[in-house]
N, C-alpha and C. Protein backbone atom coordinates (compact mmCIF):
# COMPACT_ATOMS: atom_id res chain seq x y z
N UNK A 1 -32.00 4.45 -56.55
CA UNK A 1 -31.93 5.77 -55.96
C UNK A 1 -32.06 5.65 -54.44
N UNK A 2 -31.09 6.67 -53.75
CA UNK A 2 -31.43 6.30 -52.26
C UNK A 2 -32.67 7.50 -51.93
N UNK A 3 -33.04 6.51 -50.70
CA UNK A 3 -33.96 7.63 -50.27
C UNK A 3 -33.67 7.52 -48.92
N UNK A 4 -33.64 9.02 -48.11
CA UNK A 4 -33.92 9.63 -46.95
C UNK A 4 -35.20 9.57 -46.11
N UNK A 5 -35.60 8.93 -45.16
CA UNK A 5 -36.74 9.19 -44.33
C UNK A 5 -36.41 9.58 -42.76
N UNK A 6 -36.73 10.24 -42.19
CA UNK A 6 -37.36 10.14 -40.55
C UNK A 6 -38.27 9.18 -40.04
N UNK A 7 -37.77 7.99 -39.32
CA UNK A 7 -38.59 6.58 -39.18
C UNK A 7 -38.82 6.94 -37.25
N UNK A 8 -39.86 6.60 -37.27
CA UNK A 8 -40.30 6.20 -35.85
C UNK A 8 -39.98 4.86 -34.86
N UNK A 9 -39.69 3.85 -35.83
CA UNK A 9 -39.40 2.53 -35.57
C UNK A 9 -38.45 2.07 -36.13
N UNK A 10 -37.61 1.32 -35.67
CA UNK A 10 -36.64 0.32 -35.93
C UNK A 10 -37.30 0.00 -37.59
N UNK A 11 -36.30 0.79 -38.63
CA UNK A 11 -37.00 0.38 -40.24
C UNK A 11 -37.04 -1.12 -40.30
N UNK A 12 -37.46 -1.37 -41.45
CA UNK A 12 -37.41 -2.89 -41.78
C UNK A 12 -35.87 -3.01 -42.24
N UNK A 13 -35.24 -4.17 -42.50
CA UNK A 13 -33.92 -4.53 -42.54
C UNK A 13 -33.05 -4.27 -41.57
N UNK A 14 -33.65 -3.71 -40.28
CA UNK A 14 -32.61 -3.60 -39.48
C UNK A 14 -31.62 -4.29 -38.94
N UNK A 15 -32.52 -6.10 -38.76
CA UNK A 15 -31.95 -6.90 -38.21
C UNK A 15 -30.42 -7.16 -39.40
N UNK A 16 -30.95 -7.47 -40.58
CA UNK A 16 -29.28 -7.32 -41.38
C UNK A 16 -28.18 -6.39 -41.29
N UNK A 17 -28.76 -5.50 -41.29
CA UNK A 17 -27.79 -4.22 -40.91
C UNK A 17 -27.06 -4.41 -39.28
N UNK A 18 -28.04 -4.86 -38.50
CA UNK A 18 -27.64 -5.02 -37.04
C UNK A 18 -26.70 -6.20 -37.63
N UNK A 19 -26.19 -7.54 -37.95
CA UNK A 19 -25.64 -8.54 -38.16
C UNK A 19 -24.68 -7.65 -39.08
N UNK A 20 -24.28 -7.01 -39.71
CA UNK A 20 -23.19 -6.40 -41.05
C UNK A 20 -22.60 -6.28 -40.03
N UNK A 21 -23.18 -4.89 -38.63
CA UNK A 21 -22.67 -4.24 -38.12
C UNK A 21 -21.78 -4.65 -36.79
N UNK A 22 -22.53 -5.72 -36.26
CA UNK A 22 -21.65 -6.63 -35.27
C UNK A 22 -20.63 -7.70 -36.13
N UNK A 23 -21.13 -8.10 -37.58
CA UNK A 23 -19.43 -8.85 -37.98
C UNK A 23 -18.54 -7.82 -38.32
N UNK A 24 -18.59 -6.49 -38.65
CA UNK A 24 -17.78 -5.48 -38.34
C UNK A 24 -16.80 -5.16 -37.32
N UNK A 25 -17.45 -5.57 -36.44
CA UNK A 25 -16.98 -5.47 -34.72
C UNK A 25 -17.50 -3.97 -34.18
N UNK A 26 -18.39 -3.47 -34.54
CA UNK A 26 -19.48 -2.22 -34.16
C UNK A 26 -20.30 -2.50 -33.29
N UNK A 27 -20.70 -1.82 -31.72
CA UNK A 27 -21.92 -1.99 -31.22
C UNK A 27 -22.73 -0.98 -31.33
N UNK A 28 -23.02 -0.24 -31.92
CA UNK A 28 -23.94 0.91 -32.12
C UNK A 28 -25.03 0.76 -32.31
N UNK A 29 -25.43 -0.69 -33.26
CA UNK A 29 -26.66 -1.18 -33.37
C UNK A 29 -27.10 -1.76 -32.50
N UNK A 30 -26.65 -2.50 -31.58
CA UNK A 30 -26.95 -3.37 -30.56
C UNK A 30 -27.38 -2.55 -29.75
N UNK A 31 -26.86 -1.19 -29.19
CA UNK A 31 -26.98 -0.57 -28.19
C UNK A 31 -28.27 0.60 -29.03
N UNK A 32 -28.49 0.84 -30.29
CA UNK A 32 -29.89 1.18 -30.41
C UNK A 32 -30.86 0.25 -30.45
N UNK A 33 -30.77 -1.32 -30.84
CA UNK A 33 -31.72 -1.84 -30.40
C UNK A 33 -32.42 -2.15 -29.25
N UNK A 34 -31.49 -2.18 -28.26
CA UNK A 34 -31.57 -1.98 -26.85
C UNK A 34 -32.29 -0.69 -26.69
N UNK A 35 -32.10 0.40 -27.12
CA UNK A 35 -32.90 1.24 -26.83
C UNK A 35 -34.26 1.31 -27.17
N UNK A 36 -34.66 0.88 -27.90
CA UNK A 36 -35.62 0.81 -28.55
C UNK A 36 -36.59 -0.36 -27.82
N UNK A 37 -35.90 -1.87 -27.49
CA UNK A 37 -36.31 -2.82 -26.14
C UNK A 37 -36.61 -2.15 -25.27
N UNK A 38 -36.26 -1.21 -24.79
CA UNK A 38 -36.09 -0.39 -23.19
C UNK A 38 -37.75 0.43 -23.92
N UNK A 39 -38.40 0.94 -24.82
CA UNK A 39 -38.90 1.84 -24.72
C UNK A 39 -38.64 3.35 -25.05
N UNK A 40 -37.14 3.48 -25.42
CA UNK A 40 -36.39 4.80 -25.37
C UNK A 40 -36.57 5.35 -26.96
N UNK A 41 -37.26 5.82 -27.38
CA UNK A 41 -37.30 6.59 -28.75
C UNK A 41 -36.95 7.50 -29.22
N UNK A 42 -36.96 7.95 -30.12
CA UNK A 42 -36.09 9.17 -30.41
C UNK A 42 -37.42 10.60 -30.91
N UNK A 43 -38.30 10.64 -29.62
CA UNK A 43 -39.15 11.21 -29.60
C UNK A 43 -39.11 12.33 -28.95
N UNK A 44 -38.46 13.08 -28.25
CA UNK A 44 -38.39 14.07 -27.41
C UNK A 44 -38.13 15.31 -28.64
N UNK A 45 -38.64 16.59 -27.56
CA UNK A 45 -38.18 17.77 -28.60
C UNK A 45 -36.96 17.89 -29.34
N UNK A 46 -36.73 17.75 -30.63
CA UNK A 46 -35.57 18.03 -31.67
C UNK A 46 -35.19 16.86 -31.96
N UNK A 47 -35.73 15.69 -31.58
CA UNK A 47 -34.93 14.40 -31.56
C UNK A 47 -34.99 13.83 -32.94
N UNK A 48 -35.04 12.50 -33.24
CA UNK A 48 -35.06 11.95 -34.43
C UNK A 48 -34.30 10.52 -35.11
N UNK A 49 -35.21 9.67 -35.03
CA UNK A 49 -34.19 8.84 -36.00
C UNK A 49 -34.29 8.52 -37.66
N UNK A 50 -33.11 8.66 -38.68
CA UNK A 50 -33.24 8.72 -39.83
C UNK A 50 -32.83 7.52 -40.53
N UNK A 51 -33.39 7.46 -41.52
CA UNK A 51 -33.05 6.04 -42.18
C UNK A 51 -32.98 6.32 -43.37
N UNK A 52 -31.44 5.56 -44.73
CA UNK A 52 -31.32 5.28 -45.64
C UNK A 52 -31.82 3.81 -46.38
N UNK A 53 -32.50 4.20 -47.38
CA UNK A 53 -33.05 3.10 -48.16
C UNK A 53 -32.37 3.02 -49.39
N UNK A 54 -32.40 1.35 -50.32
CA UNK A 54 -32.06 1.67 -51.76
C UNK A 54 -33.40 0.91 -52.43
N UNK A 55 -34.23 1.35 -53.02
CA UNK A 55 -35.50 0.09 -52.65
C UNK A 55 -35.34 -0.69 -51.35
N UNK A 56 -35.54 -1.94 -50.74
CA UNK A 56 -35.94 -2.87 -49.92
C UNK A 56 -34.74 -2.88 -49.11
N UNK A 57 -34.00 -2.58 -49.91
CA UNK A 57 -32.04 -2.18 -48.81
C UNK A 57 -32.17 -1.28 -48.28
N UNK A 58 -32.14 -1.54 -46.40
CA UNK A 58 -31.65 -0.23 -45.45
C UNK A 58 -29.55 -0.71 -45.88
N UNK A 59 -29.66 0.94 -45.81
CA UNK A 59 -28.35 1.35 -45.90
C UNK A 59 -27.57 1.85 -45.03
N UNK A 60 -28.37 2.54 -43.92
CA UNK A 60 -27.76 2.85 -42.83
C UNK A 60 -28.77 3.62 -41.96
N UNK A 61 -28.70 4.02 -40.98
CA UNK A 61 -29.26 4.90 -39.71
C UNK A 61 -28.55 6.21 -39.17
N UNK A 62 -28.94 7.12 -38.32
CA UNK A 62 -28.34 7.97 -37.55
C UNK A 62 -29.45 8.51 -36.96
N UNK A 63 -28.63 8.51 -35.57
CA UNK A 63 -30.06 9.68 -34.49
C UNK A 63 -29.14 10.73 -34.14
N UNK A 64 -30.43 11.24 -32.82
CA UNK A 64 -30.30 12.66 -32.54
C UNK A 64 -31.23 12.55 -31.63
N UNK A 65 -30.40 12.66 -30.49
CA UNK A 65 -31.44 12.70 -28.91
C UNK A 65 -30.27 14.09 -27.80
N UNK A 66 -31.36 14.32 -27.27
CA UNK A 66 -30.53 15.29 -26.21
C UNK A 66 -29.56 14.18 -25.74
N UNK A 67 -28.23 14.88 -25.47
CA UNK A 67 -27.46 14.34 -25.12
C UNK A 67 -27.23 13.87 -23.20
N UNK A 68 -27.43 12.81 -22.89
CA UNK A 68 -27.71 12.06 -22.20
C UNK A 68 -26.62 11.84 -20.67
N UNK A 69 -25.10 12.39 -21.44
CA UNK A 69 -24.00 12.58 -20.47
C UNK A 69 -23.83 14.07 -20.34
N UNK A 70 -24.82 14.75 -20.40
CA UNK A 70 -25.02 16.15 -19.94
C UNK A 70 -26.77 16.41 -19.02
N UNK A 71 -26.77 17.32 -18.27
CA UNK A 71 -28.17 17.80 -17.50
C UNK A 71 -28.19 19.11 -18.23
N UNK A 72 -28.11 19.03 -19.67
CA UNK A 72 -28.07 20.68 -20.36
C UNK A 72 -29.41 20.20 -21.61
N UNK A 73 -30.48 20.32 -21.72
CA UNK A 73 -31.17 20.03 -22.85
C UNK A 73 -31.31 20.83 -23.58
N UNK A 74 -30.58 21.57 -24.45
CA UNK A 74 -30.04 22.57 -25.71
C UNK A 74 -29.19 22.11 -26.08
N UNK A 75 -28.33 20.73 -25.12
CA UNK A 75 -27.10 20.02 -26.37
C UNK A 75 -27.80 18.48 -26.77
N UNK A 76 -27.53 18.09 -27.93
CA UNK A 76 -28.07 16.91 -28.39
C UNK A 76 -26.75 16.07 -29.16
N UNK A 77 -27.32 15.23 -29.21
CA UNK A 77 -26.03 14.22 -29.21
C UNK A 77 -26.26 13.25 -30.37
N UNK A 78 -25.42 12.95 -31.28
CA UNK A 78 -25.66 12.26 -32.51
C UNK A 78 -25.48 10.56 -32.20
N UNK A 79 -26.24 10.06 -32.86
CA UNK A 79 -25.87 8.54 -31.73
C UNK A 79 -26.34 7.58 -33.27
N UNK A 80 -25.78 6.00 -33.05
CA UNK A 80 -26.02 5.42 -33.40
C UNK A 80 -25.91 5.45 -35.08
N UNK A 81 -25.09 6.32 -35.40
CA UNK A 81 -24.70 6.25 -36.91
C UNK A 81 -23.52 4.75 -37.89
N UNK A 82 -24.45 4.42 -38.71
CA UNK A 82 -23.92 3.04 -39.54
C UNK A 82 -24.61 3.20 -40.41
N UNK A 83 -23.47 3.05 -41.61
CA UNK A 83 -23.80 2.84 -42.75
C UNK A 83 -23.08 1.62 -43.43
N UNK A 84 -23.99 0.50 -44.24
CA UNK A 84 -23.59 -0.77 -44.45
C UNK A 84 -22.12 -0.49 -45.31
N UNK A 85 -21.12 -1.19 -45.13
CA UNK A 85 -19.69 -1.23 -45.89
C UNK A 85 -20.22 -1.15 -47.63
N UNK A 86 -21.26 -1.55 -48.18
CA UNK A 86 -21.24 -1.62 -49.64
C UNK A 86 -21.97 -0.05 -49.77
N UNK A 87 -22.51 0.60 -48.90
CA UNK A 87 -22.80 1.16 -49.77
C UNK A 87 -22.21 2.84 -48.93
N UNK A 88 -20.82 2.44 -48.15
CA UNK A 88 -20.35 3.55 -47.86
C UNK A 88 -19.32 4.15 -49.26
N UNK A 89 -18.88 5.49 -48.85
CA UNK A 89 -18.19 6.61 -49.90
C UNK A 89 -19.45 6.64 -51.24
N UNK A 90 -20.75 6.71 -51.05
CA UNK A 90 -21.73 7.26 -51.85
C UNK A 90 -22.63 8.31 -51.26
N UNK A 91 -22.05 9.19 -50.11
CA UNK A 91 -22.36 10.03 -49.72
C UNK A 91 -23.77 9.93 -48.91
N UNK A 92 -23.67 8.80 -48.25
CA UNK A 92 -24.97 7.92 -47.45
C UNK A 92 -25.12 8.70 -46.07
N UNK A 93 -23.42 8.38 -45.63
CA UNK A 93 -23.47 8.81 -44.17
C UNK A 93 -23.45 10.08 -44.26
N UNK A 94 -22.90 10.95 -45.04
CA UNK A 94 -22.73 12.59 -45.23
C UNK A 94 -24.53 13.15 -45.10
N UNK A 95 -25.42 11.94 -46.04
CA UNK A 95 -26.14 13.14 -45.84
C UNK A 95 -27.64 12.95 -44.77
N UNK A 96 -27.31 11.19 -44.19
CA UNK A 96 -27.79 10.69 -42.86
C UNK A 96 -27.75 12.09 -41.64
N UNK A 97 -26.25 12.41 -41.96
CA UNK A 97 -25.41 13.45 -40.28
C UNK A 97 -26.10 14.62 -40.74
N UNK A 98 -25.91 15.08 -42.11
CA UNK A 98 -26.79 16.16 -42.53
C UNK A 98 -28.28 16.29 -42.28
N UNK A 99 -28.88 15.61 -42.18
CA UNK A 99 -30.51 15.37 -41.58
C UNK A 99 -30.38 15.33 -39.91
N UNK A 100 -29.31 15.00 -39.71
CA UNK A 100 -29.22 15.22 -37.93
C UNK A 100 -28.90 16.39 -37.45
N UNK A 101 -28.04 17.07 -38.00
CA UNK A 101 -27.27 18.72 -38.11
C UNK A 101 -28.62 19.37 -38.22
N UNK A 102 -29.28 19.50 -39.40
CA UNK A 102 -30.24 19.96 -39.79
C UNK A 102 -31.31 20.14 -38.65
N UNK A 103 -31.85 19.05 -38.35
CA UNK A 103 -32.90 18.86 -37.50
C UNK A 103 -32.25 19.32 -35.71
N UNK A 104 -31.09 19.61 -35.63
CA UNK A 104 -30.67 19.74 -34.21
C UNK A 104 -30.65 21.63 -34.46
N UNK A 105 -30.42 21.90 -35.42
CA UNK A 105 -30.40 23.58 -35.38
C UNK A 105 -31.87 24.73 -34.76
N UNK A 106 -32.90 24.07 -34.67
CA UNK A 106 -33.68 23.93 -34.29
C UNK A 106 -34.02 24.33 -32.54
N UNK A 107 -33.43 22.77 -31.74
CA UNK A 107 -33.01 22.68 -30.52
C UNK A 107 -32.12 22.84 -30.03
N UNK A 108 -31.32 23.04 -30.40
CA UNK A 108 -30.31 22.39 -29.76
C UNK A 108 -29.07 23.51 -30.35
N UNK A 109 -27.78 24.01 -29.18
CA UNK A 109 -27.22 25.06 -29.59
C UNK A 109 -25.55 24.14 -29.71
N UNK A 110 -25.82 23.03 -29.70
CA UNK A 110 -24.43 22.47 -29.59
C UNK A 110 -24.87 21.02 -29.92
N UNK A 111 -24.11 19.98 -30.53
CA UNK A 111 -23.90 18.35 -30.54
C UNK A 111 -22.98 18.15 -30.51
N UNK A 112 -23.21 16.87 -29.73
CA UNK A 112 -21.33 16.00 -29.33
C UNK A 112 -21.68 14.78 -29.78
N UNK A 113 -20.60 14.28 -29.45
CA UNK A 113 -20.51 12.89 -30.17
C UNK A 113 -19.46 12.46 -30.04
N UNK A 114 -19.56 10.51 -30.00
CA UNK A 114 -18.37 10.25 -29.69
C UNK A 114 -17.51 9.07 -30.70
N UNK A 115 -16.85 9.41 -31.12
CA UNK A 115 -16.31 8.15 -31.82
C UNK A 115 -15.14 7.68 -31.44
N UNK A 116 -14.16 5.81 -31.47
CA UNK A 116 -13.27 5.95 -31.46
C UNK A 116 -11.94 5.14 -32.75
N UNK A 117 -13.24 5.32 -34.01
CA UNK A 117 -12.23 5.12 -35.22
C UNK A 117 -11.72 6.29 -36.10
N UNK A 118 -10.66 5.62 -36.53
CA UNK A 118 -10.00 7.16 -37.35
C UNK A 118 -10.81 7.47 -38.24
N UNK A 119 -11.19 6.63 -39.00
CA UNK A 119 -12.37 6.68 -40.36
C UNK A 119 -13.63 7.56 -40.35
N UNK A 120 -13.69 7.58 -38.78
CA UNK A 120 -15.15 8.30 -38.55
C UNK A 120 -14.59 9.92 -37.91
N UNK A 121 -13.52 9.56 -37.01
CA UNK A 121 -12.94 10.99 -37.02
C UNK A 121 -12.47 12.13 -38.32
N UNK A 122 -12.16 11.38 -39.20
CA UNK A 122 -12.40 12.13 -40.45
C UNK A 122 -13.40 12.29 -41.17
N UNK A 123 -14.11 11.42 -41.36
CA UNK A 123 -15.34 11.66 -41.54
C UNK A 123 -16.41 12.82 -40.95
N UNK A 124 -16.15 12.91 -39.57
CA UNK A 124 -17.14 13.91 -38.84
C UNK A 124 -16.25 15.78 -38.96
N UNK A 125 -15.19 14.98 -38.88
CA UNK A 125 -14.41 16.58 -39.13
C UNK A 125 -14.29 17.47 -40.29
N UNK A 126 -14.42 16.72 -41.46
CA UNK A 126 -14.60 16.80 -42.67
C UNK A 126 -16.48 17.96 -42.59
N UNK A 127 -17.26 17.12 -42.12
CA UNK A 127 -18.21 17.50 -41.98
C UNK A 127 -18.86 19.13 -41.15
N UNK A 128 -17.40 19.66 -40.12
CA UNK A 128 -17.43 20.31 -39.65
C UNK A 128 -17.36 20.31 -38.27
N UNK A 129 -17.46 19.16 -37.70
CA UNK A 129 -16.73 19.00 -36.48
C UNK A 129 -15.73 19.45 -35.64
N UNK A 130 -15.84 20.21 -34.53
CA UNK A 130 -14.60 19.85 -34.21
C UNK A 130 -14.00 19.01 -33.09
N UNK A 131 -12.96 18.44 -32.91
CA UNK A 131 -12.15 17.59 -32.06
C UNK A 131 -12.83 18.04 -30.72
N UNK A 132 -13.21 17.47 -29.02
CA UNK A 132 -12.66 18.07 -28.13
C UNK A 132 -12.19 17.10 -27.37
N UNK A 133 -11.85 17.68 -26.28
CA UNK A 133 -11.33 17.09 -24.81
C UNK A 133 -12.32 16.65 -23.71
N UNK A 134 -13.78 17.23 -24.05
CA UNK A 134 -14.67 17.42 -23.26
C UNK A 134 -15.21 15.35 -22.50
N UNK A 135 -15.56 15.57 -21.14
CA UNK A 135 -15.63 14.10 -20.92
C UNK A 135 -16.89 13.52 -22.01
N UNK A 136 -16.85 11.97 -22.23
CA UNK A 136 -18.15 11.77 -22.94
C UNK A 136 -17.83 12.05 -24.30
N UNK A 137 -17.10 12.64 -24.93
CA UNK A 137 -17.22 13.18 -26.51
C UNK A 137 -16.11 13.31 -26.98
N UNK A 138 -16.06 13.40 -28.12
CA UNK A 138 -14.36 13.48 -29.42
C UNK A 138 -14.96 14.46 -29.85
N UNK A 139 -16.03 14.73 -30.27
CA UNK A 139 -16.53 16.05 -31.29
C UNK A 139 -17.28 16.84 -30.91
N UNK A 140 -17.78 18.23 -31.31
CA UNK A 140 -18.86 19.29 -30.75
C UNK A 140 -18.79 19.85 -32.01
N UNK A 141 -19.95 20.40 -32.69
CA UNK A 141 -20.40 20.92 -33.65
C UNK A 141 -21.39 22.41 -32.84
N UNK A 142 -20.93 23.36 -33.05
CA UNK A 142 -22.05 24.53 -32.34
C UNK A 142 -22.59 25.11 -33.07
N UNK A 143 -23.72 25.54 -32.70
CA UNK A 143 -24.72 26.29 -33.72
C UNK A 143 -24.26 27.03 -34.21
N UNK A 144 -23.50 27.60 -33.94
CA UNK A 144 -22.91 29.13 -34.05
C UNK A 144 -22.33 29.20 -35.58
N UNK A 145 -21.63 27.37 -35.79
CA UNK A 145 -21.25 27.04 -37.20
C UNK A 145 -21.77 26.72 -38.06
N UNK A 146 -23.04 26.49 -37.89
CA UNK A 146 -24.26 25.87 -38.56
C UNK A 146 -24.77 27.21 -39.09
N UNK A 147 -24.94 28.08 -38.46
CA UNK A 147 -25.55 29.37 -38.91
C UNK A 147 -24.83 29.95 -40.09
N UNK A 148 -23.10 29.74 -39.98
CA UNK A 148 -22.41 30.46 -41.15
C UNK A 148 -22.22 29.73 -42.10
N UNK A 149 -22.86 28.30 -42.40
CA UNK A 149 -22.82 27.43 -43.72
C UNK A 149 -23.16 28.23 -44.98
């Protein structure tokens, strides 16, 4: 059974997941572990980092920090989402972004985000996303849509 948590720390198994995710050719992990080296947590108002488990198997991650290529703190920004290849299309990452959505309705009146694979552009649009042009981002999700779920 998977389980959902809100982790404070880099979960256990990260380092495997970090290695899946760079023979992938992904830096998302690298650049949250780095954050996490630096001191940078996902502690600020509305923030959050979430973690999938299957027993002793991390399955994947996703945060949620004010968004960082804006001086607006009411938009927050989804960062660092991976979910391991075995145990994606079991509705891992759907409900990782869903705990980030969730927890940003709260603070935050808008999230962006940026991706640049097709897999994840459908993925996030599917989810309710939509496309933009905006610098910094492919997607914006506004509260405004969150409210009429």
């Amino acid at each position: 059974m998977v389980e959902f948590h809100e982790v404070s720390e880099l979960p256990d198994g990260f380092a495997r997941l970090l290695d899946v995710s760079v023979a992938e050719g992904f830096n998302m992990l690298e650049r949250l572990g780095q954050r996490y080296d630096e001191g940078r947590r996902f502690d600020g108002p509305g923030e959050g980092l979430f973690a999938a488990r299957e027993g002793r198997h991390l399955l994947g991650v996703a945060g949620l920090c004010v968004d960082p290529y804006l001086e607006a703190p009411d938009v927050g920004r989804v960062r660092h989402v991976y979910v391991d290849p075995e145990a994606r299309r079991r509705g891992v990452g759907r409900e990782l972004v869903g705990r980030v959505v969730e927890r940003s309705a709260a603070s935050f009146r808008r999230l962006r985000l940026r991706t640049l694979e097709d897999p994840a552009d459908r993925f996030y649009r599917a989810l309710g996303f939509q496309i933009t042009h905006e610098a910094d981002a492919t997607h914006v999700l506004e509260t405004t849509d969150l409210a009429r779920r």
